[in-house]
Protein backbone atom coordinates (compact mmCIF):
# COMPACT_ATOMS: atom_id res chain seq x y z
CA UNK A 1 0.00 0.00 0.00
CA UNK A 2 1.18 3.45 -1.13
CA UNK A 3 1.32 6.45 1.44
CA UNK A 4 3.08 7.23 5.23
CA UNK A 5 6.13 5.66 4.59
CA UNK A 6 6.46 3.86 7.89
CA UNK A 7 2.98 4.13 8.86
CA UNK A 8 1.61 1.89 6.24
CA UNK A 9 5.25 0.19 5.09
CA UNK A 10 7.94 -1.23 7.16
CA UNK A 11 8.44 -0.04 11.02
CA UNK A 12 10.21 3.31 11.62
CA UNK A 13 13.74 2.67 11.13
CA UNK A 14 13.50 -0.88 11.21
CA UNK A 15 13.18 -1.01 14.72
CA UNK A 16 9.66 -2.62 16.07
CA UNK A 17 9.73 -1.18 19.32
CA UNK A 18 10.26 2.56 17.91
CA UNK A 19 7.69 1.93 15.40
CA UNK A 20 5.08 0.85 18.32
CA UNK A 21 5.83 3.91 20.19
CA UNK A 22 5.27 6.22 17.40
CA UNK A 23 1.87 4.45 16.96
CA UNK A 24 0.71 4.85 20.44
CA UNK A 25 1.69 8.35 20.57
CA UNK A 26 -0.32 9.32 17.69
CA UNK A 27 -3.47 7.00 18.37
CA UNK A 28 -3.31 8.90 22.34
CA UNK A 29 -2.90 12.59 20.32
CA UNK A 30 -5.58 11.33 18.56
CA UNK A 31 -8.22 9.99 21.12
CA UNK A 32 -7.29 13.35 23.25
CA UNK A 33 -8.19 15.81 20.89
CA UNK A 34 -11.48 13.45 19.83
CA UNK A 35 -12.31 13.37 23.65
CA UNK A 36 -12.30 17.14 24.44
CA UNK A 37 -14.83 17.55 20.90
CA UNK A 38 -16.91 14.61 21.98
CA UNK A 39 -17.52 16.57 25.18
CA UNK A 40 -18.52 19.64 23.16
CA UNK A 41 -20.25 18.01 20.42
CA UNK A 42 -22.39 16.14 23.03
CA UNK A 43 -23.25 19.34 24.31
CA UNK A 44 -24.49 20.49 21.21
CA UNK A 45 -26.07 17.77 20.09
CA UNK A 46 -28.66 17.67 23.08
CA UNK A 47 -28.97 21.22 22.65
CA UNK A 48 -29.72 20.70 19.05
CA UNK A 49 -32.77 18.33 20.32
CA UNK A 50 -33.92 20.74 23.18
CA UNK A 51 -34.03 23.06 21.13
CA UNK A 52 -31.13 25.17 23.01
CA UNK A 53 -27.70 26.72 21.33
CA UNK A 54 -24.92 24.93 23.36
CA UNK A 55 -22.09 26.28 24.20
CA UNK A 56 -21.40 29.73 22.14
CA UNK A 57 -19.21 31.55 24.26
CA UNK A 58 -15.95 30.26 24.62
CA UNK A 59 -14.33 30.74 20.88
CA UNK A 60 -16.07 30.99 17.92
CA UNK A 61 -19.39 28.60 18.05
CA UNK A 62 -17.62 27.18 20.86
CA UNK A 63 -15.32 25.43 19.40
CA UNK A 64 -12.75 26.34 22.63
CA UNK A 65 -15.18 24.83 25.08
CA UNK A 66 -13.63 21.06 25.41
CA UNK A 67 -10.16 22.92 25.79
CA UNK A 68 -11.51 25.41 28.88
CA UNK A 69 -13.30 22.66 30.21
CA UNK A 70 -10.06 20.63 30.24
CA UNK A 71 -7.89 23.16 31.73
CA UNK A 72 -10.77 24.13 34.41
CA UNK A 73 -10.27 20.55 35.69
CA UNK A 74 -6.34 20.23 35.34
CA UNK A 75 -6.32 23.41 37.90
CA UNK A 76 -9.16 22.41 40.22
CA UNK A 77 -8.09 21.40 43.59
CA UNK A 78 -7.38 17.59 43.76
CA UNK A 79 -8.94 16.59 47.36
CA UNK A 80 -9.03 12.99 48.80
CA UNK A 81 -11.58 12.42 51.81
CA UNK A 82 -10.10 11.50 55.09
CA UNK A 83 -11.55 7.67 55.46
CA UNK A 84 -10.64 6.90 51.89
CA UNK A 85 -7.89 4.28 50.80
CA UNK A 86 -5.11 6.52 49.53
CA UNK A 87 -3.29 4.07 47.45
CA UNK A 88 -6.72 2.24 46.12
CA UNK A 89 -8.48 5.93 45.76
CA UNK A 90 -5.63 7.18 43.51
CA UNK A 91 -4.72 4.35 41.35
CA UNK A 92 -8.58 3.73 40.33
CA UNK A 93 -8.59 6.03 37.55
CA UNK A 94 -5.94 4.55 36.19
CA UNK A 95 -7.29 1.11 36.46
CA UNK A 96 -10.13 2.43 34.32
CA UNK A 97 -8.59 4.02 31.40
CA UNK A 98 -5.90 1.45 30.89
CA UNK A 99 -8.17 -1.18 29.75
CA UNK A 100 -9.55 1.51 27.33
CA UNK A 101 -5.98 1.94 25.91
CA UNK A 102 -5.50 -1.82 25.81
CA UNK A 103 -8.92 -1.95 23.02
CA UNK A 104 -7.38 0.90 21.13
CA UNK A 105 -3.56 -1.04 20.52
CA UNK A 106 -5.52 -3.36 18.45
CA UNK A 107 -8.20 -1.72 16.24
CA UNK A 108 -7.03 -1.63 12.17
CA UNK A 109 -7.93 2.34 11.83
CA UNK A 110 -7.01 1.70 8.15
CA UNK A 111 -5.40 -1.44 6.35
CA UNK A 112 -2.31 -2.76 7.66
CA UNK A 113 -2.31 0.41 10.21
CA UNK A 114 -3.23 0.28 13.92
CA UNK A 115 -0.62 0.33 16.63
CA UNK A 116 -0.76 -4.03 16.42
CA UNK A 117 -2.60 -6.40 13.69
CA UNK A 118 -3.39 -8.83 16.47
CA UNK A 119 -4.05 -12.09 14.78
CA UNK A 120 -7.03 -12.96 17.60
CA UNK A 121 -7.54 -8.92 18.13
CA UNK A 122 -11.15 -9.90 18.78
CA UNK A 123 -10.65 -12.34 21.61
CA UNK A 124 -7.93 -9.53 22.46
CA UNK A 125 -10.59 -6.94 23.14
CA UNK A 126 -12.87 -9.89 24.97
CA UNK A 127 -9.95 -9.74 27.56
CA UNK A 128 -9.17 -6.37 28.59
CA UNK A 129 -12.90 -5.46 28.46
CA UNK A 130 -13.49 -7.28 31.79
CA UNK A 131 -10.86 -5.11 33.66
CA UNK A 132 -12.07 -2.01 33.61
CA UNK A 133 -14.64 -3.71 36.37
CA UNK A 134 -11.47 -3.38 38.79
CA UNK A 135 -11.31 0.08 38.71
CA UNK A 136 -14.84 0.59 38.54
CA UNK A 137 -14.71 -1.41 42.31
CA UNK A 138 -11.21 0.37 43.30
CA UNK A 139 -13.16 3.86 43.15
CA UNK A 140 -16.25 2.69 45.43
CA UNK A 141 -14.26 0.70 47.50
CA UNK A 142 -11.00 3.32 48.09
CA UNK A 143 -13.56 6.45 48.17
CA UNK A 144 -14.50 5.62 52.14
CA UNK A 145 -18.29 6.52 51.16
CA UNK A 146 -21.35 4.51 51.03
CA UNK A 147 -22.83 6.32 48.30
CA UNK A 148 -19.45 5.42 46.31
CA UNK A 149 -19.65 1.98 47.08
CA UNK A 150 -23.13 1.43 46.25
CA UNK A 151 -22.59 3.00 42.63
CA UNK A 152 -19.72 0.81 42.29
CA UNK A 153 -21.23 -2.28 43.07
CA UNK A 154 -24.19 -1.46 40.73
CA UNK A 155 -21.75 -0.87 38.09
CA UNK A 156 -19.61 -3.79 38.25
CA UNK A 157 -23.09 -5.88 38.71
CA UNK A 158 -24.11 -4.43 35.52
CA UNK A 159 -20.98 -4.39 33.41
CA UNK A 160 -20.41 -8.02 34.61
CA UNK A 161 -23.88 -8.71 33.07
CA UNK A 162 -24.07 -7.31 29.96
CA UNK A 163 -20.49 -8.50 28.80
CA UNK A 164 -21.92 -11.76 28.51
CA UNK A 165 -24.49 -10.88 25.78
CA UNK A 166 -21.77 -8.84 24.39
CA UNK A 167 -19.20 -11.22 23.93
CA UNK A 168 -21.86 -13.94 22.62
CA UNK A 169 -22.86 -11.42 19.92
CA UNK A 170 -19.87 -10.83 18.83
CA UNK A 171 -18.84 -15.04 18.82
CA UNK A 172 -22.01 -15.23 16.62
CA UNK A 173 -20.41 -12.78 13.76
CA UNK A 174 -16.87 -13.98 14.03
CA UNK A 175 -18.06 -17.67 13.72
CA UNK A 176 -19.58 -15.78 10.42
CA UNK A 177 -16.77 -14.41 9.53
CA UNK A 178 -14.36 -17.22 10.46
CA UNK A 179 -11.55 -15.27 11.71
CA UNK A 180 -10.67 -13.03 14.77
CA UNK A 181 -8.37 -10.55 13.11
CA UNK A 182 -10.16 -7.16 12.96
CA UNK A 183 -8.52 -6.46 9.13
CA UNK A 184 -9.57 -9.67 8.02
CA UNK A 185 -12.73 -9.30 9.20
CA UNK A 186 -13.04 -5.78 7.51
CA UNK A 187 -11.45 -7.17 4.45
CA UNK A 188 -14.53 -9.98 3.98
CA UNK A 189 -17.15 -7.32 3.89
CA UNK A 190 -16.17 -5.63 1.21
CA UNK A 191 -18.70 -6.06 -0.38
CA UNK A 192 -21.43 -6.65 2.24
CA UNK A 193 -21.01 -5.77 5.73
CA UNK A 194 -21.85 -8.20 8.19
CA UNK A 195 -24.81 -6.02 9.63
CA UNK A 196 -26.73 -7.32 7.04
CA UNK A 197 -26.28 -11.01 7.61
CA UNK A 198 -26.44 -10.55 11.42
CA UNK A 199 -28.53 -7.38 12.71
CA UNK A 200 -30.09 -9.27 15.47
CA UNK A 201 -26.54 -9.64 16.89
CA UNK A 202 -25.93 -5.98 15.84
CA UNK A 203 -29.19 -5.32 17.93
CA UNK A 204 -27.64 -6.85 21.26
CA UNK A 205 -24.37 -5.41 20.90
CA UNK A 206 -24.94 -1.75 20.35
CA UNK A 207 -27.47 -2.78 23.37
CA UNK A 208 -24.60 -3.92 25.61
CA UNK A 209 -22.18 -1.21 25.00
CA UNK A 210 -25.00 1.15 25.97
CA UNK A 211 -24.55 -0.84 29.53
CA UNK A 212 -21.05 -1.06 29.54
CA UNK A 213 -20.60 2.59 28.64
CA UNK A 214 -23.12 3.39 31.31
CA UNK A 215 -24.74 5.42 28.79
CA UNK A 216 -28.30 6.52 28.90
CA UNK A 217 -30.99 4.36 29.20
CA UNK A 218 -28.25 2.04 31.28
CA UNK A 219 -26.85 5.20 33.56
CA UNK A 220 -28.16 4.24 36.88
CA UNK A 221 -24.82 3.61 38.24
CA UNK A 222 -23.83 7.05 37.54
CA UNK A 223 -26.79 9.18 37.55
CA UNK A 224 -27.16 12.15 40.23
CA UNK A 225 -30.75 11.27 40.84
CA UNK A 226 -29.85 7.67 42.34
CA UNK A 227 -26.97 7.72 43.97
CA UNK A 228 -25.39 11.33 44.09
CA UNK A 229 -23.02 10.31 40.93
CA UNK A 230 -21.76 6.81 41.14
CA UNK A 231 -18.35 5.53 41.85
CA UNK A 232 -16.52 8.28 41.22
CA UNK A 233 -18.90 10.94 43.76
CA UNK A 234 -15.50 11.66 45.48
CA UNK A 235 -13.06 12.48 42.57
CA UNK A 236 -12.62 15.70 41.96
CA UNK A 237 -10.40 17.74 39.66
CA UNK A 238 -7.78 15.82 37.06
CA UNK A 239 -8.74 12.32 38.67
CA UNK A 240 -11.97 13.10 37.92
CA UNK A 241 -11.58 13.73 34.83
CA UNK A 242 -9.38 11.14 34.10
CA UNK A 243 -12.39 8.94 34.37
CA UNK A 244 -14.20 11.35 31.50
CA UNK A 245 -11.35 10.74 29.59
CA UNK A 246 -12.00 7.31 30.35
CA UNK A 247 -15.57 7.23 29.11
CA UNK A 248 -15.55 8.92 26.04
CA UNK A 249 -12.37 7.48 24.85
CA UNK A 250 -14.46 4.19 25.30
CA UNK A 251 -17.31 5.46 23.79
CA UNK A 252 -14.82 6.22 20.51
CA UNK A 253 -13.43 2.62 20.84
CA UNK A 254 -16.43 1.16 20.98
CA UNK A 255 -17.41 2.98 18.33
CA UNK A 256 -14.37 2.23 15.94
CA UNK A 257 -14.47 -1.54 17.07
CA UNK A 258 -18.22 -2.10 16.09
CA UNK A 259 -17.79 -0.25 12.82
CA UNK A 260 -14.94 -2.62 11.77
CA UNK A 261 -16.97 -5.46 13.29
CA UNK A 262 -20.69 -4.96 11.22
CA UNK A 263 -19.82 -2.05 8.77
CA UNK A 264 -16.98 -3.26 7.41
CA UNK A 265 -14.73 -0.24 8.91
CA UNK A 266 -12.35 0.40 6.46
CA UNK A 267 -13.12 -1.60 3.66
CA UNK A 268 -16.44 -0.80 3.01
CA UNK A 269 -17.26 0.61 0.55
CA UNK A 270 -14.62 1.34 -2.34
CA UNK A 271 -12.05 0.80 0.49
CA UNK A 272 -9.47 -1.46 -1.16
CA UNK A 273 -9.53 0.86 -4.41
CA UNK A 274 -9.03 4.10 -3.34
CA UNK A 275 -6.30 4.02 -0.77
CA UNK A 276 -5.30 4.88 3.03
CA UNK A 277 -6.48 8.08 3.14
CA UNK A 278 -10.14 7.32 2.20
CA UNK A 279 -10.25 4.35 5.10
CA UNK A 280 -9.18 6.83 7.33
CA UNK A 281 -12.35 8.97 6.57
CA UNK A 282 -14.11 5.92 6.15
CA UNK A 283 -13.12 4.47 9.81
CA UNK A 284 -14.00 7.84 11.35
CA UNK A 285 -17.10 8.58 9.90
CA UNK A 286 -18.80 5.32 10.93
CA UNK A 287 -17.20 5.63 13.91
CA UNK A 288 -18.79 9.23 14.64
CA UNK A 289 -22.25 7.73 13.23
CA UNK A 290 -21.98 5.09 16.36
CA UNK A 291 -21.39 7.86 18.46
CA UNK A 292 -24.22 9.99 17.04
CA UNK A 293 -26.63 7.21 17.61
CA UNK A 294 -25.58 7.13 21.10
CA UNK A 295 -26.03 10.72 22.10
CA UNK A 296 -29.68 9.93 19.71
CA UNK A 297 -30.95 7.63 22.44
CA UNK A 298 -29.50 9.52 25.67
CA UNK A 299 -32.08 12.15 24.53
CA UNK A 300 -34.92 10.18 23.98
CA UNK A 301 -35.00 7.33 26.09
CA UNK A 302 -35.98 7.07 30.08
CA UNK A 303 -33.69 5.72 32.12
CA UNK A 304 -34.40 2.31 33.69
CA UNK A 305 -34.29 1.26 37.20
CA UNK A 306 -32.04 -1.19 38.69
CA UNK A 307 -34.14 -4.19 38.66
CA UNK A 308 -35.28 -3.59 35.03
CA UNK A 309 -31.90 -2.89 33.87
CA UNK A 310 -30.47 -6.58 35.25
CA UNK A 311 -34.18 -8.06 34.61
CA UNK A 312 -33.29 -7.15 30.52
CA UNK A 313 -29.86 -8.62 30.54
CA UNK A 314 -30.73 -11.76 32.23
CA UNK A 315 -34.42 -12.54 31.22
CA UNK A 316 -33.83 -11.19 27.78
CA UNK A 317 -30.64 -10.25 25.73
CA UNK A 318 -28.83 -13.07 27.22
CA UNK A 319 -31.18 -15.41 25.60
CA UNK A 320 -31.57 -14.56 22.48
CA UNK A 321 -27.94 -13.91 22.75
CA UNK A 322 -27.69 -18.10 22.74
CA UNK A 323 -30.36 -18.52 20.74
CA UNK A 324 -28.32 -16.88 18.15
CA UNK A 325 -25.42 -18.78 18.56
CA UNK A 326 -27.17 -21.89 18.11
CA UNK A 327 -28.76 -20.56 14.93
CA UNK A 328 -25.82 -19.88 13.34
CA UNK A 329 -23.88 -22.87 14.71
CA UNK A 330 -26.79 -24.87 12.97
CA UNK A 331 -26.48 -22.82 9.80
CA UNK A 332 -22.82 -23.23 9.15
CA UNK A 333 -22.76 -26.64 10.32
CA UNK A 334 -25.39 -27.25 7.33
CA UNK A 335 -23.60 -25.07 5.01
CA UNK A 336 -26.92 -23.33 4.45
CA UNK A 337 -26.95 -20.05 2.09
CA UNK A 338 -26.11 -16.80 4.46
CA UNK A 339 -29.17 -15.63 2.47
CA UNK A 340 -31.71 -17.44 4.24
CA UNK A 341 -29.20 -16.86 7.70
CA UNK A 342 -29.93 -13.32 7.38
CA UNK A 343 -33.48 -13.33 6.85
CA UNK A 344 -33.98 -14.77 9.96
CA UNK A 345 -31.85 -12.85 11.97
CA UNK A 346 -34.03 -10.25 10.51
CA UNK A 347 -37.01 -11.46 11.98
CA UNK A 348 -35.19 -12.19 15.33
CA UNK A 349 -34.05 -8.02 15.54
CA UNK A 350 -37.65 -7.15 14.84
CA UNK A 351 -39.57 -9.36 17.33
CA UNK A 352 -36.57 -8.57 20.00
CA UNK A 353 -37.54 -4.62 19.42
CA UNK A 354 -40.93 -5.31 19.03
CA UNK A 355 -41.20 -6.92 22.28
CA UNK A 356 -39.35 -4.38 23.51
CA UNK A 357 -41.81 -1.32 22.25
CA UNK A 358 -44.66 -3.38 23.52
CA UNK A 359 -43.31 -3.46 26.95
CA UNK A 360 -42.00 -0.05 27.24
CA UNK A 361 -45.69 1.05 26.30
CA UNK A 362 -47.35 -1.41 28.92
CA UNK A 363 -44.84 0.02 31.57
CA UNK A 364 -45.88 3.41 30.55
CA UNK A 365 -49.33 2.98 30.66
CA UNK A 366 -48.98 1.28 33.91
CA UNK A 367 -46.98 4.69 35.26
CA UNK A 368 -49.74 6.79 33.95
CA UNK A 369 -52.41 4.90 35.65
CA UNK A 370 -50.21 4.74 39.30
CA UNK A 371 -49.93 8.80 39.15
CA UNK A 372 -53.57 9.51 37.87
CA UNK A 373 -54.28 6.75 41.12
CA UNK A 374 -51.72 9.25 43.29
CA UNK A 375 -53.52 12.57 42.23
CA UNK A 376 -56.64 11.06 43.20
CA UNK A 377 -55.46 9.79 46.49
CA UNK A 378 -54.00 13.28 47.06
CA UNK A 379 -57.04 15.19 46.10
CA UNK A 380 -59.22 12.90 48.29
CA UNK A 381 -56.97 13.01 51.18
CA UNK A 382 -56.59 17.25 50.70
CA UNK A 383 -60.76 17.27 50.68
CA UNK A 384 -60.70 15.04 53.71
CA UNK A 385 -58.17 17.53 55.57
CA UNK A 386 -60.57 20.77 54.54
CA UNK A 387 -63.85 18.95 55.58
CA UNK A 388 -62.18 18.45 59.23
């Protein structure tokens, strides 16, 4: 492949460790800058669909906002409460974000380029997903509060949960694909991504992530109406957000890692033809359509409570999650057309968010009818206190 001589050719002076280096440094420079505009282009996004400007002060539209933001918190006073765990309470945010570092050595951001080509990248990123659960538990357990330790517990509960549907849907497309390397598995869809063979396990992954990115509707752990902020109540200043980092640098993994995975990331379409620098625009752009659709259902979905958050994982993704490993187990070990394979994982994404809608409208209805039942019992017991 023509272009960056030692980004696309042989390593940096021939040596492999340089060449890594070089890699990591400009995949970091990279996520950094995306981080402090995902922060302002969430921002403006919600505002968008409230109907609000945003931020418009700081530089022109804005634009400065991430960067004031960032500096606000890199001079804010770093305090650590008295009954905390100093060593636990200050190595947690690093616990979180390495894991998040770990997922971004291996995705192929164009052919041939990412810091590593990991020949099993996918079982790779099924590894170092599970540890950001430690730091998640370091920050409730080293923060000396009860509030901190009951958003950590929730979190690891519920990241601990949803991997399992996660990783499942993901075994379902790579037996599909029959490979765990992330370029080979952008180089078969070429010419059809695997979305369209397997939505339903499209369905339950962009699902999951929504859990383990404690994104809205799955925010519980972290939401200032439950428990005063989650896990990280105590941080304050650049530990704190070292953990923002953390979370929308994920978010941008994620995002990156299921557009190689079902959209054919740099390959699709025209990706092969036209060179490195259109699979870089190719790899970000469905990467920043991910994260669109994410800030999309922050705004317009409730969020759930506890029990139905763990009662959807365990009552529902996670089995369909094996029914669709069986399906496709059966269709491959048939050697049945993909044709009629994706037809019915069609079917299985539409009753899954059919069943879905219909419940979320039952629950609803059900909520309207306990607060009309609440106004009444208020009015009646107001009447009762003015006839006395």
């Amino acid at each position: 492949m023509t272009g960056l001589p030692f980004l696309f050719g042989d390593p940096f002076f021939g040596i492999s460790w340089l060449d890594a280096i070089i890699r990591i440094l400009i995949v970091v420079g990279v996520m950094t800058l995306i981080v402090v505009y995902l922060t302002y282009g969430e921002r403006k996004v919600v505002a968008r669909f409230q109907q609000r400007l945003g931020p418009m002060k700081t530089g022109p539209y804005g634009l400065l906002q991430g960067f004031a933001d960032a500096f606000k918190l890199i001079t804010k006073e770093d305090i650590r409460p008295r009954n905390a765990d100093r060593w636990v309470f200050e190595f947690a945010p690093y616990a979180t974000f390495i894991p998040v570092f770990l997922v971004l050595v291996t995705l192929p951001f164009a052919e041939n380029w990412g810091v590593r080509n990991l020949t099993l990248g996918v079982f790779f990123v099924f590894s170092v997903l599970g540890l950001n659960i430690v730091g998640v538990m370091m920050a409730g357990l080293g923060s000396g509060n009860k509030y901190a330790l009951l958003g950590g517990v929730r979190a690891a509960a519920q990241m601990i949960s949803y991997e399992i549907p996660l990783v499942i849907s993901l075994l379902a497309v790579a037996m599909v694909a029959g490979t765990l390397n992330l370029n080979e598995m952008a180089r078969l869809q070429d010419g059809r991504p695997f979305v369209l063979v397997q939505p339903l396990a499209f369905v339950i992954f962009f699902t999951a992530m929504l859990s383990e990115l404690h994104r809205a509707p799955f925010d519980i752990p972290v939401a200032e109406s439950e428990i005063v902020g989650g896990y990280f109540v105590e941080y304050s200043g650049i530990r704190w957000s070292m953990f923002q980092l953390s979370e929308y640098a994920s978010l941008w993994g994620f995002s990156v890692f299921g557009s190689v995975i079902f959209f054919g990331g740099w390959a699709w379409p025209y990706g092969d033809e036209l060179g490195w620098g259109f699979q870089l625009f190719l790899t970000m752009l469905k990467s920043f359509i991910f994260i669109l659709a994410v800030f999309w259902v922050r705004i317009t979905l409730p969020r759930l409570r506890i029990d139905q958050l763990m009662n959807f994982c365990w009552k529902v993704l996670i089995e369909v999650s094996f029914l669709l490993l069986l399906v496709n187990g059966f269709f491959l070990y048939y050697e049945w057309p993909q044709e009629i394979l994706a037809i019915v994982n069609w079917l299985g994404a539409a009753a899954l968010l059919a069943a879905v809608f219909y419940r979320g409208r039952r629950g609803s209805r059900a909520a309207q009818l306990v607060g009309t039942y609440r106004q009444a019992a208020q009015a009646a017991q107001a009447a009762k206190v003015e006839a006395s």
